[in-house]
N, C-alpha and C. Protein backbone atom coordinates (compact mmCIF):
# COMPACT_ATOMS: atom_id res chain seq x y z
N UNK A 1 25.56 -20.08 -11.58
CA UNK A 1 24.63 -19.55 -10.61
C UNK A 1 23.99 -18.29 -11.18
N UNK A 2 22.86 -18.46 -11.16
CA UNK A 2 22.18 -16.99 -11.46
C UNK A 2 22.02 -16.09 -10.50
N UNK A 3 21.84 -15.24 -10.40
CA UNK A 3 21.93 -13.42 -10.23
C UNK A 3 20.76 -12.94 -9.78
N UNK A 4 19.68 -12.54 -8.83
CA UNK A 4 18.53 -11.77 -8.95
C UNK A 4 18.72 -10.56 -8.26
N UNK A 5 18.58 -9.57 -9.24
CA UNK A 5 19.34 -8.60 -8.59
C UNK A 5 17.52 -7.37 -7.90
N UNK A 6 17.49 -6.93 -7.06
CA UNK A 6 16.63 -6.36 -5.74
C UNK A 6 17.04 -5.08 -5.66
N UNK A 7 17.68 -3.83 -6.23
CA UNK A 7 18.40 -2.88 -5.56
C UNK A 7 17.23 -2.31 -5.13
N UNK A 8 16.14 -1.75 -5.19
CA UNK A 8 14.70 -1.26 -4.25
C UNK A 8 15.01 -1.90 -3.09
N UNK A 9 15.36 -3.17 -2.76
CA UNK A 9 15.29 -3.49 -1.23
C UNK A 9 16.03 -3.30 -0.08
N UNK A 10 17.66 -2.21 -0.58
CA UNK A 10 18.28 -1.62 0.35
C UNK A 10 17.55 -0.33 0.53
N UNK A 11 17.21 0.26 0.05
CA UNK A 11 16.61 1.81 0.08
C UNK A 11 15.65 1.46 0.85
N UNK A 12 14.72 0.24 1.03
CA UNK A 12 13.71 0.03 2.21
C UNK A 12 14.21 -0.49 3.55
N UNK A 13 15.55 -0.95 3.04
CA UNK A 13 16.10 -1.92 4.35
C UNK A 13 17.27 -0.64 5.21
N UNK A 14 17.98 0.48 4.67
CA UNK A 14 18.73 0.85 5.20
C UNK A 14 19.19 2.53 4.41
N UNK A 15 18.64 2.72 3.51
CA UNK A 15 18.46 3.87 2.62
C UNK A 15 18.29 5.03 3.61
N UNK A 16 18.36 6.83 3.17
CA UNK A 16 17.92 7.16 3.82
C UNK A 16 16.89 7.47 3.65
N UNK A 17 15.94 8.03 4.99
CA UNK A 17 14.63 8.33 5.56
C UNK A 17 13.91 9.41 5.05
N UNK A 18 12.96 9.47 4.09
CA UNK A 18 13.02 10.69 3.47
C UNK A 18 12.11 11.51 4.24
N UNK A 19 12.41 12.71 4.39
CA UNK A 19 11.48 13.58 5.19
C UNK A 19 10.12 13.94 5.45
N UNK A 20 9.50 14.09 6.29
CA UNK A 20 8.41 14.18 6.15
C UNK A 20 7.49 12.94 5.98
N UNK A 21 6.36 13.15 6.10
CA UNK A 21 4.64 11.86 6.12
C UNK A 21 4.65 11.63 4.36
N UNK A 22 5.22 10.03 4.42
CA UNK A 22 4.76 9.57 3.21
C UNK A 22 3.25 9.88 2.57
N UNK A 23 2.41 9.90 3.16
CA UNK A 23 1.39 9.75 3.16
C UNK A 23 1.11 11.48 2.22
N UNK A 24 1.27 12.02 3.17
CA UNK A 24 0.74 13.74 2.96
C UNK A 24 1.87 14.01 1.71
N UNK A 25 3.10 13.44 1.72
CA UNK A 25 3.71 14.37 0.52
C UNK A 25 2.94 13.36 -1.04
N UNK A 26 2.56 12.74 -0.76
CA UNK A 26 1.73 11.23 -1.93
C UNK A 26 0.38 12.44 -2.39
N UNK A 27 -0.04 12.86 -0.85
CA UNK A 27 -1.48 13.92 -1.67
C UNK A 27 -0.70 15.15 -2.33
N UNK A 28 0.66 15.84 -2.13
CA UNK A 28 0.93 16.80 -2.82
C UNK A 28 1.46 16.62 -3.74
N UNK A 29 1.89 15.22 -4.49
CA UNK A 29 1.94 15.36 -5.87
C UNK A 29 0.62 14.80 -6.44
N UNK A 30 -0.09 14.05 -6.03
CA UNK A 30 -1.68 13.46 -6.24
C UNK A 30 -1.34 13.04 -7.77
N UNK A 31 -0.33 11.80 -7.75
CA UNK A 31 -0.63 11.92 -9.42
C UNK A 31 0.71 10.29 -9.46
N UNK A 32 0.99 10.19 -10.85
CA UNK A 32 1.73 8.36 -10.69
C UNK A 32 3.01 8.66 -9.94
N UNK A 33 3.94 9.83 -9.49
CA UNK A 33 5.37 9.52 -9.47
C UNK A 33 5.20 9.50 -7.59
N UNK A 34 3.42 9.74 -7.08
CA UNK A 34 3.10 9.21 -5.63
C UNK A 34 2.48 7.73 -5.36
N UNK A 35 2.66 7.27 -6.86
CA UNK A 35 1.78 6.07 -6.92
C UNK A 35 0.38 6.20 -6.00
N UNK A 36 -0.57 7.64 -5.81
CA UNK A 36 -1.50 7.43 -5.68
C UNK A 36 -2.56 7.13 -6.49
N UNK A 37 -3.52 5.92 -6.42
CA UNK A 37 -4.27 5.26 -7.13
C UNK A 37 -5.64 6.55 -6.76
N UNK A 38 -6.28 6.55 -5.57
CA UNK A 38 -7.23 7.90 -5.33
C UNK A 38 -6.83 8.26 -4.23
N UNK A 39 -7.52 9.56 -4.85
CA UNK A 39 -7.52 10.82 -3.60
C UNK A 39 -9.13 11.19 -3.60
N UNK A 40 -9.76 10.81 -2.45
CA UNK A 40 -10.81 11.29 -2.39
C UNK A 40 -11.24 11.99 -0.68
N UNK A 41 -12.31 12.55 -0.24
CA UNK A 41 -12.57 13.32 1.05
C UNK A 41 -12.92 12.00 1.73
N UNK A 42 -12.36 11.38 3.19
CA UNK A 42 -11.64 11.50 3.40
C UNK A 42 -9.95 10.71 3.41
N UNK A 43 -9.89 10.14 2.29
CA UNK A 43 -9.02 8.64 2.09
C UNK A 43 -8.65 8.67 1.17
N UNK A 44 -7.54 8.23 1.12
CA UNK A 44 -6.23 8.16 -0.10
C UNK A 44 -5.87 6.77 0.11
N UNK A 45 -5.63 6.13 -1.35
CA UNK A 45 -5.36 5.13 -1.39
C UNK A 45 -3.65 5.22 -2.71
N UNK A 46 -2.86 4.25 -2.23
CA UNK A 46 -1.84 4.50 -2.66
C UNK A 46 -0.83 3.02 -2.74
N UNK A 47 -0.18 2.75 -3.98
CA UNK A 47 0.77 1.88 -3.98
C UNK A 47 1.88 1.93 -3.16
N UNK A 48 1.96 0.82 -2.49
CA UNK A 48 3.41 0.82 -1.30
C UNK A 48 4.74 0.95 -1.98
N UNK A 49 5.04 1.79 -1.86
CA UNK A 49 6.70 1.71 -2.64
C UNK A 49 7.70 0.38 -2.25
N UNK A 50 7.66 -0.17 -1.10
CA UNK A 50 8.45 -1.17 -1.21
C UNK A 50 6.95 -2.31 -0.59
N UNK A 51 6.38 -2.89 -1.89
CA UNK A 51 5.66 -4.17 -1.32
C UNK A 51 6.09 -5.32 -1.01
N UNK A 52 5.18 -5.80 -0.57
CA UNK A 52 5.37 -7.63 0.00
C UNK A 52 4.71 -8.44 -1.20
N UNK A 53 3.58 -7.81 -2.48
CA UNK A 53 3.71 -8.56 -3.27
C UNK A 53 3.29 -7.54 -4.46
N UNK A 54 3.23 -7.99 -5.42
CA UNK A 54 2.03 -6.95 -6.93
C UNK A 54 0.89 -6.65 -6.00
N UNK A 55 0.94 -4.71 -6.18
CA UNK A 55 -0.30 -4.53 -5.85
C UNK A 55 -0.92 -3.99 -4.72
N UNK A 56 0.19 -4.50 -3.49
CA UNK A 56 0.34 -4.02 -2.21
C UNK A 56 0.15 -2.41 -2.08
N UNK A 57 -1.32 -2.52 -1.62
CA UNK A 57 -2.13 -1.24 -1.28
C UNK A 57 -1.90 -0.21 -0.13
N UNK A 58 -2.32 0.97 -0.11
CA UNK A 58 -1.44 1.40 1.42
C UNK A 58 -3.38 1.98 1.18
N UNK A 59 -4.11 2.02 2.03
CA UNK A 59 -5.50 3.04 2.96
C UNK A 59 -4.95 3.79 3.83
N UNK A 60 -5.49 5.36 3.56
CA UNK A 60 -5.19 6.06 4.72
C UNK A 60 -5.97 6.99 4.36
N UNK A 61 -6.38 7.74 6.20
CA UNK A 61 -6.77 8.81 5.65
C UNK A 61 -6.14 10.22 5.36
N UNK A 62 -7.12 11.38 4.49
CA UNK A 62 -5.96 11.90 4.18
C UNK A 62 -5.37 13.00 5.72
N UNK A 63 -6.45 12.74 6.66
CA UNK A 63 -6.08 13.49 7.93
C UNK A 63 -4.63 13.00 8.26
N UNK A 64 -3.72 13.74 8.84
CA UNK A 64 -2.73 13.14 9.36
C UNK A 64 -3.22 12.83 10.68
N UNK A 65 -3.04 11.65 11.21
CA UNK A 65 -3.43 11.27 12.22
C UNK A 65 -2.87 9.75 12.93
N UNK A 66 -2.21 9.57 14.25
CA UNK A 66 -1.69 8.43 14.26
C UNK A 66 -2.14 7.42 15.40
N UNK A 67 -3.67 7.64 15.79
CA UNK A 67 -4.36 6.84 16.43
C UNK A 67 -6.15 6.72 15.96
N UNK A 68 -6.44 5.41 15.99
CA UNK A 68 -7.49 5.37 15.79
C UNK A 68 -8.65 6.85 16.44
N UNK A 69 -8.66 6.91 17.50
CA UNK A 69 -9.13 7.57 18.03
C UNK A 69 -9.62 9.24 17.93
N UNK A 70 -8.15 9.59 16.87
CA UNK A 70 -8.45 11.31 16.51
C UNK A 70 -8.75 11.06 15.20
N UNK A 71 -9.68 10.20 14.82
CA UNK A 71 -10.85 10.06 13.41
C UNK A 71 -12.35 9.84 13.78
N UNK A 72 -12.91 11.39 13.45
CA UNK A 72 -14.18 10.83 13.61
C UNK A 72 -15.20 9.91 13.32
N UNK A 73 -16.34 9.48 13.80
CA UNK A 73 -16.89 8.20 13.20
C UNK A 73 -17.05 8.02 11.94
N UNK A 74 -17.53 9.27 11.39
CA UNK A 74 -17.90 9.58 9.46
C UNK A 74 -17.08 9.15 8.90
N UNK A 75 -15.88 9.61 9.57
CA UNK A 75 -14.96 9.48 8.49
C UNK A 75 -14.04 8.28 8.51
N UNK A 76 -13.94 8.09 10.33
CA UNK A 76 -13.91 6.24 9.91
C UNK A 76 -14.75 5.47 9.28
N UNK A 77 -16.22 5.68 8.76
CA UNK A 77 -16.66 4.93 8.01
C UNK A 77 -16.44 5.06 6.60
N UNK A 78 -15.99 6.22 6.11
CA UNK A 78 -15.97 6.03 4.83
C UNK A 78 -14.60 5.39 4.56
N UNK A 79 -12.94 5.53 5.48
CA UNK A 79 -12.31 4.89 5.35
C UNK A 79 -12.74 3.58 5.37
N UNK A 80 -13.22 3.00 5.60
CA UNK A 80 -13.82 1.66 5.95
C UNK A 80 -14.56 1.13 4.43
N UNK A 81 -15.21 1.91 4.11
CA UNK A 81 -15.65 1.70 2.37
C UNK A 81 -14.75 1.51 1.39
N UNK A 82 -13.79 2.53 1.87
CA UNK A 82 -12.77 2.78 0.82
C UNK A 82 -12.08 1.64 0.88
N UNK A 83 -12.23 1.05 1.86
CA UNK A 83 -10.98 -0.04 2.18
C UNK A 83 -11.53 -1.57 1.50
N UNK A 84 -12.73 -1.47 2.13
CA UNK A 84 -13.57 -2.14 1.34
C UNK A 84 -13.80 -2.62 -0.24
N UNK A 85 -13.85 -1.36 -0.77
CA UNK A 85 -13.96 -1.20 -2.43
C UNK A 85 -12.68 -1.24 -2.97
N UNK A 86 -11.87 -0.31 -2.37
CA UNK A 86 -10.11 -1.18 -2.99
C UNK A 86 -9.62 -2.57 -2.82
N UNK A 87 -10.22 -3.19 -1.66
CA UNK A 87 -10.08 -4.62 -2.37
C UNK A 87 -10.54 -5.62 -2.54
N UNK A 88 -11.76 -5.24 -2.78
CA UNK A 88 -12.73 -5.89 -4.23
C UNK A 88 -11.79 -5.56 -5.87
N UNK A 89 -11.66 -3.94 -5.70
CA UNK A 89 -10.58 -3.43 -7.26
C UNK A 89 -9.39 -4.02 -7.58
N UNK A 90 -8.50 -4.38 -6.03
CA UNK A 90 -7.64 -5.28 -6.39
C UNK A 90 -7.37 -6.93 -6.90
N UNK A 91 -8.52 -6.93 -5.59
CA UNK A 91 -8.71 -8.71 -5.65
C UNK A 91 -9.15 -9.02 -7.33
N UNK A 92 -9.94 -8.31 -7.87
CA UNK A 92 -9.91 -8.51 -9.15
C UNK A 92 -9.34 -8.07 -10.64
N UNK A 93 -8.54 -7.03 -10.26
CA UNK A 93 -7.56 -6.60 -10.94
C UNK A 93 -6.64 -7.58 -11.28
N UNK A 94 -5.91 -7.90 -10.04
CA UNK A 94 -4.40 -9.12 -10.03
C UNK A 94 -5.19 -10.38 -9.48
N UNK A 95 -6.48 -10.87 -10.20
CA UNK A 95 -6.95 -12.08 -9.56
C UNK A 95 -6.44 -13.05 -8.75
N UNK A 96 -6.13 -12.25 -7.38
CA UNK A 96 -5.81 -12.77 -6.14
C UNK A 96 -6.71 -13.70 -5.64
N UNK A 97 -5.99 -14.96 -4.79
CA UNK A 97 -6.52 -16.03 -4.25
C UNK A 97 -6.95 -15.46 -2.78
N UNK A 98 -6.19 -14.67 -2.32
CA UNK A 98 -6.47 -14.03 -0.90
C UNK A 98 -5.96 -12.86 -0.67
N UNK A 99 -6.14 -12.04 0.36
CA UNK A 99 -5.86 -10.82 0.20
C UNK A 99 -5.51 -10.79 2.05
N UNK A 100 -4.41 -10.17 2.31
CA UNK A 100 -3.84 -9.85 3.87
C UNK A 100 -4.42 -8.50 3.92
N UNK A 101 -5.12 -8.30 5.30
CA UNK A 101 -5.69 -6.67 5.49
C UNK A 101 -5.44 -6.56 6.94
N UNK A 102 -4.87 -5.00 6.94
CA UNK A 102 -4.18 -5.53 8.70
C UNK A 102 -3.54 -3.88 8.55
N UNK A 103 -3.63 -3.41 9.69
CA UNK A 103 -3.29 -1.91 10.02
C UNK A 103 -1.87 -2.07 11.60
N UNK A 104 -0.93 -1.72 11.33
CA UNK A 104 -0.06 -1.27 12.44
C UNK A 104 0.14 -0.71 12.72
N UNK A 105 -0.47 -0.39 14.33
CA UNK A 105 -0.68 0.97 14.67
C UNK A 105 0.22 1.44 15.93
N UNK A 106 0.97 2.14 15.97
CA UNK A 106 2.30 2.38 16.88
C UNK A 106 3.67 1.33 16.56
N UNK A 107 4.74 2.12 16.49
CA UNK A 107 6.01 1.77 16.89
C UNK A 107 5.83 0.06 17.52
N UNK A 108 5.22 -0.41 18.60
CA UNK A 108 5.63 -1.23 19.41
C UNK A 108 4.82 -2.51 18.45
N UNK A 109 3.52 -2.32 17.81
CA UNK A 109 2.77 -2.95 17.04
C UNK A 109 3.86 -3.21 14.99
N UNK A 110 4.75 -2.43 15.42
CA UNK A 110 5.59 -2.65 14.24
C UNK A 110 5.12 -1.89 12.72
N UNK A 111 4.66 -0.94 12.70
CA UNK A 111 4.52 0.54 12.12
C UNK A 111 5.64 0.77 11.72
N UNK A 112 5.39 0.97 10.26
CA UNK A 112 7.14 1.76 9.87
C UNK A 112 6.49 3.45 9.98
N UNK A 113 5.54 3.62 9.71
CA UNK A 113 5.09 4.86 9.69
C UNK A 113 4.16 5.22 10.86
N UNK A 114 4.72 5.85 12.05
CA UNK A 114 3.84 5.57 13.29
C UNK A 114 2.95 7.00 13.15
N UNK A 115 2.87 7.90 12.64
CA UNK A 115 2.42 8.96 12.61
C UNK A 115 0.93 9.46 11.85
N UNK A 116 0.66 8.03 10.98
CA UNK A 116 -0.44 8.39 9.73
C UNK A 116 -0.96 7.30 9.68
N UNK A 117 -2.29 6.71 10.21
CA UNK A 117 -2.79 5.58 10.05
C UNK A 117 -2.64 5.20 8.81
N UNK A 118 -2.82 4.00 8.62
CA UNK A 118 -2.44 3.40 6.93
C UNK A 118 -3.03 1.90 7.61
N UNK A 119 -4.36 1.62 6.32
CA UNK A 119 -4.37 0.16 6.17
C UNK A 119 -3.42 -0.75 5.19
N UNK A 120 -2.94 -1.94 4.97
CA UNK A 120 -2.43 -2.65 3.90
C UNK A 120 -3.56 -3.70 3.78
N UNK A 121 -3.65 -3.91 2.07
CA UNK A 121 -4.27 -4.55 1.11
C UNK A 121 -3.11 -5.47 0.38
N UNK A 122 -2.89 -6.68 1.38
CA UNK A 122 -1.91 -7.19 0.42
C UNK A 122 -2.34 -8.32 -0.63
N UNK A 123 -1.95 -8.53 -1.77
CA UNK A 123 -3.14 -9.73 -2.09
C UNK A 123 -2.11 -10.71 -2.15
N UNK A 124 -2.83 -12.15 -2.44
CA UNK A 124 -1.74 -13.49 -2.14
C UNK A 124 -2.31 -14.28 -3.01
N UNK A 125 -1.06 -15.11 -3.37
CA UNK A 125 -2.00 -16.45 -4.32
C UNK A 125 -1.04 -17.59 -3.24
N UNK A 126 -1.77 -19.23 -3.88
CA UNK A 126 -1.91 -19.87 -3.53
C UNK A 126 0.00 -19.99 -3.80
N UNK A 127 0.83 -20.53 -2.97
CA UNK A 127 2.58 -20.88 -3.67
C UNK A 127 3.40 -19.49 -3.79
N UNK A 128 2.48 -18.84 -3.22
CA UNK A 128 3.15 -17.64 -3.25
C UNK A 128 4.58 -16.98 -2.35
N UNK A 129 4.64 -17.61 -1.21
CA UNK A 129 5.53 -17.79 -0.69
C UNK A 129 6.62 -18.72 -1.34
N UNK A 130 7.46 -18.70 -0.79
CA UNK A 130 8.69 -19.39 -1.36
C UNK A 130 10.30 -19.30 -0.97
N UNK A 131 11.03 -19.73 -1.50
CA UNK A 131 12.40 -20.01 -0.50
C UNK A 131 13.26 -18.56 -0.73
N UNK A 132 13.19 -17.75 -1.64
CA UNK A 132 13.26 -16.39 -1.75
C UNK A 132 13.67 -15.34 -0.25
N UNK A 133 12.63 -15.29 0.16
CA UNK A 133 12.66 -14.46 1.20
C UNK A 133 13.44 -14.79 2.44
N UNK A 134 13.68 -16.62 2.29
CA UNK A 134 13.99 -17.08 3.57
C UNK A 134 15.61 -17.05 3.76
N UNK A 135 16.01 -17.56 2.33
CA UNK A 135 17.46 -17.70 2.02
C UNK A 135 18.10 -16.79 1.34
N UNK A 136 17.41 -15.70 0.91
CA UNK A 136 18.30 -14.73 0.32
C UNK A 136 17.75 -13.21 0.55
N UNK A 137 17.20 -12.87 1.45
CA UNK A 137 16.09 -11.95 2.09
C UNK A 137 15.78 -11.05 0.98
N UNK A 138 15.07 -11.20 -0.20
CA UNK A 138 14.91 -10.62 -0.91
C UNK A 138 13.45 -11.62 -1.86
N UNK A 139 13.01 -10.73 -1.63
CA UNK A 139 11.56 -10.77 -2.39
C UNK A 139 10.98 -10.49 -3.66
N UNK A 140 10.53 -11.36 -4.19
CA UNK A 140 10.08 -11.04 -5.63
C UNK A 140 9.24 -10.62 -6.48
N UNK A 141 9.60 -9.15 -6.73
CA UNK A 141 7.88 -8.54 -7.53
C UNK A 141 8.16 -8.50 -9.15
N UNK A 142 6.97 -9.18 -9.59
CA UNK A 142 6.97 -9.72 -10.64
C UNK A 142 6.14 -8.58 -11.50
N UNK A 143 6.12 -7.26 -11.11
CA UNK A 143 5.26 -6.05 -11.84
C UNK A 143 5.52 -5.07 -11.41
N UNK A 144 6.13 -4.36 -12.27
CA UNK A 144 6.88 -2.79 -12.18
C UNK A 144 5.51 -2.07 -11.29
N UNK A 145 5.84 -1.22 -9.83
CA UNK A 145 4.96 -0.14 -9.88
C UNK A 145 3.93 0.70 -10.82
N UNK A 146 4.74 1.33 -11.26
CA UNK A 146 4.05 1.82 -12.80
C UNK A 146 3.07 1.37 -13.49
N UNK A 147 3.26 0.01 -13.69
CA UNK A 147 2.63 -0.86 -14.51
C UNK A 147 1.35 -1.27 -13.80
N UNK A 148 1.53 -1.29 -12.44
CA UNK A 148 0.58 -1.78 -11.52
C UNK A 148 -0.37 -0.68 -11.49
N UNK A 149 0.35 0.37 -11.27
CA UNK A 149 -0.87 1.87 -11.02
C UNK A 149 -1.24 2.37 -12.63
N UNK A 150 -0.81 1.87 -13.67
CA UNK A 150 -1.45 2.08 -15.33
C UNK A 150 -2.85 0.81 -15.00
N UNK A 151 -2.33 -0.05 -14.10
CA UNK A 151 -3.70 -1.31 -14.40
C UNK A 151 -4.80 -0.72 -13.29
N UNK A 152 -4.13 -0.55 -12.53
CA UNK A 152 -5.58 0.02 -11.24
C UNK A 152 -6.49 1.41 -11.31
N UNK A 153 -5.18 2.86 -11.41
CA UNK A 153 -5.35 4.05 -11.77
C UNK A 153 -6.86 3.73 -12.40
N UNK A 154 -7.05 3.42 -13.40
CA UNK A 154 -8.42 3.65 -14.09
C UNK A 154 -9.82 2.78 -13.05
N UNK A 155 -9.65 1.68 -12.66
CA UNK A 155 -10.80 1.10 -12.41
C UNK A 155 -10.72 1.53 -11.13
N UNK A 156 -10.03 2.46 -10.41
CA UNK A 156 -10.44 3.58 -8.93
C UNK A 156 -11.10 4.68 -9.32
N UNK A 157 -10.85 5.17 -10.49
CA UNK A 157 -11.67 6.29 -11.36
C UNK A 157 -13.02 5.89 -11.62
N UNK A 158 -13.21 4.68 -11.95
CA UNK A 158 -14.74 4.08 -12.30
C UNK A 158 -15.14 4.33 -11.44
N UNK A 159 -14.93 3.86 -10.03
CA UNK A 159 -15.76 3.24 -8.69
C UNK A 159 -16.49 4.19 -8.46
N UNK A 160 -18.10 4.18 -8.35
CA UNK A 160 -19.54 5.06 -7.68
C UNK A 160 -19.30 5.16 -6.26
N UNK A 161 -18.76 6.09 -5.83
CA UNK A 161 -18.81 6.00 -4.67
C UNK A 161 -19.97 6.77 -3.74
């Protein structure tokens, strides 16, 4: 019997809680060990530390803020670009077949982070699912973090915004 060994997926499943807004401590190191891809006025875009697949994007803005509502229109629109243009960068980065985009917003909507809006950019291929997750609750990423934000890091730097 072979072995796939996951240890990242207790530290997401039962680890402790590290202090403070993922989000805001990601802009105070602004650099790979936050896996932020950009930091720009008003939206940060950032690798999910524990994804659902390669690539799995986090949008947010950099306001702390945990309802649609305390973002002004401007700046919901440029989140909205940003969200936009990261995944076009992804979808063709990890030539994804599809891409999941979807924001959870409060506790009851299933938010791990109820405090800091955050979009996800997940991308998907076709078989991508599989008996993995169902029978051994553990999921398979096939690309080191690191490796992921050495491939993106640069073509978020290109983007004309």
């Amino acid at each position: 019997m072979q072995v796939l060994w996951a240890p990242w997926r207790m530290a997401s499943l039962g680890g402790p809680r590290t202090p403070g807004c993922i989000f805001c401590t990601a802009l105070e190191t602004a650099d790979r060990r936050g896996h932020l891809v950009l930091a720009r006025e008003p939206a940060i875009v950032m690798l999910n530390k524990f994804p659902y697949s390669s690539g799995h994007l986090l949008v947010a803005p950099r306001r702390h803020a945990g309802h649609l509502r305390e973002l002004p229109a401007e700046e919901f629109r440029i989140l909205m670009d940003t969200l936009h243009k990261s995944a076009t960068v992804l979808s063709d980065a990890v030539r994804a077949e599809g891409l999941n985009l979807g924001m959870n917003m409060g506790a009851a909507a299933g938010a791990g982070v109820t405090d800091h809006l955050h979009w996800h950019i997940v991308p998907r291929w076709n078989g991508d699912t599989n008996f993995m997750p169902m029978l051994a609750d553990v999921r398979v990423i096939p690309e080191h973090l690191e490796t992921m934000y050495d491939r993106l890091q640069p073509l978020f730097d290109a983007i004309t915004w």
